[in-house]
Protein backbone atom coordinates (compact mmCIF):
# COMPACT_ATOMS: atom_id res chain seq x y z
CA UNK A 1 72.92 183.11 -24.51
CA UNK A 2 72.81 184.24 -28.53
CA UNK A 3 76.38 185.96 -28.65
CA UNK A 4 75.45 187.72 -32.11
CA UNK A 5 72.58 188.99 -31.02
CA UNK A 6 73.86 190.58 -27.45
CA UNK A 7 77.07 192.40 -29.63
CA UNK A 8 74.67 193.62 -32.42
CA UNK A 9 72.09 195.17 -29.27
CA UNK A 10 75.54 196.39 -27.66
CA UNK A 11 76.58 198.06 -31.27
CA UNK A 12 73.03 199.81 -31.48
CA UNK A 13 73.03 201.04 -28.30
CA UNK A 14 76.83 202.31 -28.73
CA UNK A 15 75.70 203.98 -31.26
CA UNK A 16 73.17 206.01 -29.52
CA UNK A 17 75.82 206.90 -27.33
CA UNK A 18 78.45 208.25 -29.65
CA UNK A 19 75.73 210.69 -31.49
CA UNK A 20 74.14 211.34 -28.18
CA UNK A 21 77.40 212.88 -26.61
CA UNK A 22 78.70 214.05 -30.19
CA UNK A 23 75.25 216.11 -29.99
CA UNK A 24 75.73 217.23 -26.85
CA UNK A 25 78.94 218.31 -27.77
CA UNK A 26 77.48 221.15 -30.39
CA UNK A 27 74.58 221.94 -28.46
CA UNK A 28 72.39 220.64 -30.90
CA UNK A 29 71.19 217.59 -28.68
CA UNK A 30 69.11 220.79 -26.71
CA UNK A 31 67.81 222.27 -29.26
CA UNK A 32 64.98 220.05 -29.93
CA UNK A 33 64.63 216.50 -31.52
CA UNK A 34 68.27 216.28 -33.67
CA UNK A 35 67.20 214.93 -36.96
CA UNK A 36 70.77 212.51 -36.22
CA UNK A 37 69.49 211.13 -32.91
CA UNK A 38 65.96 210.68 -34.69
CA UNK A 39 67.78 208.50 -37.46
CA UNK A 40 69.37 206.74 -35.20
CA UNK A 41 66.66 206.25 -32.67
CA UNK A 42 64.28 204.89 -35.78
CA UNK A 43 66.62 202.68 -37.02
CA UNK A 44 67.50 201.17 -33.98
CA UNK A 45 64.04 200.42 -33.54
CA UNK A 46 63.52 198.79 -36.81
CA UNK A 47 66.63 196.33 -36.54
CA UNK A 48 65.04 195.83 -32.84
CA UNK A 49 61.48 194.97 -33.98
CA UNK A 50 62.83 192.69 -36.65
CA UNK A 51 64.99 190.76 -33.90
CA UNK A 52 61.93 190.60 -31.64
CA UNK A 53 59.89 189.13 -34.53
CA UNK A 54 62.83 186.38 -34.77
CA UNK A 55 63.33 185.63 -31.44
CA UNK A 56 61.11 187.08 -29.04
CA UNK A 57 61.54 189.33 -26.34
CA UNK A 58 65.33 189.81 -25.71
CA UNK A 59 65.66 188.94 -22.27
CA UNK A 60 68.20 188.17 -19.76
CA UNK A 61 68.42 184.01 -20.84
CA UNK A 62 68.64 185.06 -24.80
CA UNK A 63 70.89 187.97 -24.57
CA UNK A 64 72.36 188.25 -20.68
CA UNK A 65 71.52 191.31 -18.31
CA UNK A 66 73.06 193.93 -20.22
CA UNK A 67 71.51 192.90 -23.34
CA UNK A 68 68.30 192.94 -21.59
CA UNK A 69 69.32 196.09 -20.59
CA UNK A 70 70.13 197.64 -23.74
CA UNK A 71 67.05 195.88 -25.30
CA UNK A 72 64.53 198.59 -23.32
CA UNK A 73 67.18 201.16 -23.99
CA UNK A 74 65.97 201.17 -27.53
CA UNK A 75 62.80 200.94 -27.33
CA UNK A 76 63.08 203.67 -24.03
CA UNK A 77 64.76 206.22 -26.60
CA UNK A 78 62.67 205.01 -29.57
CA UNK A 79 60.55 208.08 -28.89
CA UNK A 80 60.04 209.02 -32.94
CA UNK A 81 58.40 205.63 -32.99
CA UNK A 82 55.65 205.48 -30.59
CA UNK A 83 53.61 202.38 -32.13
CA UNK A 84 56.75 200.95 -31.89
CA UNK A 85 56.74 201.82 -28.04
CA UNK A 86 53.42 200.62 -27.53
CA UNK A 87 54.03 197.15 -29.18
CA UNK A 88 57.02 196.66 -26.74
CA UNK A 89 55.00 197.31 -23.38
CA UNK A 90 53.13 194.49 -23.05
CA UNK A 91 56.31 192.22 -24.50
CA UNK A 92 58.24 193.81 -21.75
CA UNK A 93 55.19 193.46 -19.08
CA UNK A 94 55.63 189.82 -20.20
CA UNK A 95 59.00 189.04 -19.69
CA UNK A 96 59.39 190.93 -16.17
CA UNK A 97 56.46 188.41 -14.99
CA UNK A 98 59.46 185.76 -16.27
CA UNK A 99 61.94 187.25 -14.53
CA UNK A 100 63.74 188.33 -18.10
CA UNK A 101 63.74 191.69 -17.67
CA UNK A 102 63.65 194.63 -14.54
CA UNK A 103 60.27 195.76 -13.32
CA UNK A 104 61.68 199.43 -13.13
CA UNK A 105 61.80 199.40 -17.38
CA UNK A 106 57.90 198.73 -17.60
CA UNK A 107 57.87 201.41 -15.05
CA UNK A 108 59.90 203.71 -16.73
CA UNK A 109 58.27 203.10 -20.46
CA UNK A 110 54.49 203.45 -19.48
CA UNK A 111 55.52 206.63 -17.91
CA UNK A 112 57.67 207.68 -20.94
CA UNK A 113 54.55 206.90 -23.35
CA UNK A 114 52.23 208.58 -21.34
CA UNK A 115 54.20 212.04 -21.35
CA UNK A 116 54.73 212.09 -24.78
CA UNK A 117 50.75 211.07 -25.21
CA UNK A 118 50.49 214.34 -23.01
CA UNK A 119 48.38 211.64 -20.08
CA UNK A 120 49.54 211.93 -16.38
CA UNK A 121 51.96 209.18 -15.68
CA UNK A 122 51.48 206.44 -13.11
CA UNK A 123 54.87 205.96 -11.72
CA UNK A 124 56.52 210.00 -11.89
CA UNK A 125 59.72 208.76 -13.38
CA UNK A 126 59.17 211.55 -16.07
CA UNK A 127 60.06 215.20 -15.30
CA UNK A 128 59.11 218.33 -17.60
CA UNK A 129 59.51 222.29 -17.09
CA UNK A 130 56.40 223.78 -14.75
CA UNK A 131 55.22 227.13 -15.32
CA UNK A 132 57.70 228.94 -12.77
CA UNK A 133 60.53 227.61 -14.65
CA UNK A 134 61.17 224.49 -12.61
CA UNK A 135 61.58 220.72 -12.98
CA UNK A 136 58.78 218.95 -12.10
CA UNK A 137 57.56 215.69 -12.59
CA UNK A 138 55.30 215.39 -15.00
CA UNK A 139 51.40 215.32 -14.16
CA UNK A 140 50.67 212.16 -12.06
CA UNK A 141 47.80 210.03 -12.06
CA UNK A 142 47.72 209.95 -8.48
CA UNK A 143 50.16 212.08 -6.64
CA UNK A 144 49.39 209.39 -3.23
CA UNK A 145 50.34 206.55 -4.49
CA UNK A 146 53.40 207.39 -6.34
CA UNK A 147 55.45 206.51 -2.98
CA UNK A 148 53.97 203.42 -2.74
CA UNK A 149 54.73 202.46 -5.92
CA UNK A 150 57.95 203.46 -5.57
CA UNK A 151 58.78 201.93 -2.84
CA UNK A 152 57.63 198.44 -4.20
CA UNK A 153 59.78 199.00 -7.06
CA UNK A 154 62.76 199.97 -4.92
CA UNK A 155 62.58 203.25 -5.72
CA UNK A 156 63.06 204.81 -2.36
CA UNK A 157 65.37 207.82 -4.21
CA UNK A 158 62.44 208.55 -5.76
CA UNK A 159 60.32 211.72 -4.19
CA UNK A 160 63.67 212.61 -3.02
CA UNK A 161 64.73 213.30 -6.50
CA UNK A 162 61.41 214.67 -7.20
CA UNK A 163 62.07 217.88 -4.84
CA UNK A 164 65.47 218.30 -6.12
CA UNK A 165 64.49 218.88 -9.66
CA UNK A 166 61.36 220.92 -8.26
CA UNK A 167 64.05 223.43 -6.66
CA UNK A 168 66.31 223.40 -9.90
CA UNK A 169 65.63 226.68 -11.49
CA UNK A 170 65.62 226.26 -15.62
CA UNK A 171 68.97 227.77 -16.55
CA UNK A 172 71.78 226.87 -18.82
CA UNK A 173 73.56 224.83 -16.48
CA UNK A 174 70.63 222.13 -16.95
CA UNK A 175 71.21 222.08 -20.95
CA UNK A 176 69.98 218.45 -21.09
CA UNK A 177 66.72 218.84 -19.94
CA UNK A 178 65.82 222.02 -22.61
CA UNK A 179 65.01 219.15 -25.44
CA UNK A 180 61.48 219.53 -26.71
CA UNK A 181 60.74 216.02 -28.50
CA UNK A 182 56.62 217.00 -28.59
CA UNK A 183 56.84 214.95 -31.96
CA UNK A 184 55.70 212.15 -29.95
């Protein structure tokens, strides 16, 4: 495992984190797409792409689990940068067939790419605000197999979620999801 390159991934991602809940903090994380989280979100991409154009794919053997881990985090939150995004699926796609990295990211990131390209998502890991004012996940490309697929992906929680954020009325006590990144 490369040592340097798991603590630099950790310090990006850390990071994140700190702005993230300093954001939060003011409000200003729901208000949109923070110019502080976008400048942090870009340049964790660019020190990212640079490290996968070193090293490859930072999976579990080159940077351990977490690193892995942190590795999609990046590119997950990397929203500002969606070419970015796109370059990193089929790296990703690769190293899950590897075993260096969780089937539930690729899962998670075509789903995140899709929304923001306004297409229905394959998976329904993405949620957005319906017309009555309610969490729901995000058009699907089809509704039926959605529990399939989440159930080969472990994702039993899944359409249980699903109705729990379609009952959630839009109010103030849900601050987090009011953030409007359309920039995509």
């Amino acid at each position: 495992m490369n040592k340097q390159l798991r603590e630099q991934l950790l310090q990006l991602v850390t990071e994140d984190r700190r702005v993230r809940t300093q954001l939060a903090a003011t409000g200003e994380l729901f208000q949109g797409y923070a110019p502080q989280m976008a400048e942090v979100h870009l340049h964790n991409a660019q020190v990212l792409e640079a490290m996968i154009k070193t090293w490859g794919w930072p999976g579990k053997s080159l940077v351990g689990e977490e690193g892995a881990g942190d590795a999609w985090l990046i590119v997950q939150h990397a929203i500002g940068s969606p070419s970015f995004q796109r370059w990193c699926l089929p790296l990703l796609k690769e190293a899950v067939a590897h075993g260096e990295a969780e089937p539930a990211q690729v899962a998670l990131l075509e789903d995140r790419i899709a929304f923001f390209e306004r297409r229905p998502q394959r998976y329904g890991t993405q949620f957005d605000w319906d017309e009555e004012g309610m969490m729901s996940p995000w058009t699907l490309e089809d509704s039926q197999r959605v529990m399939s697929i989440a159930l080969q992906l472990a994702w039993s929680h899944l359409p249980r979620k699903s109705r729990k954020f379609v009952r959630e009325p839009k109010t103030s006590a849900h601050p987090i999801f009011r953030n409007d990144n359309r920039s995509f």
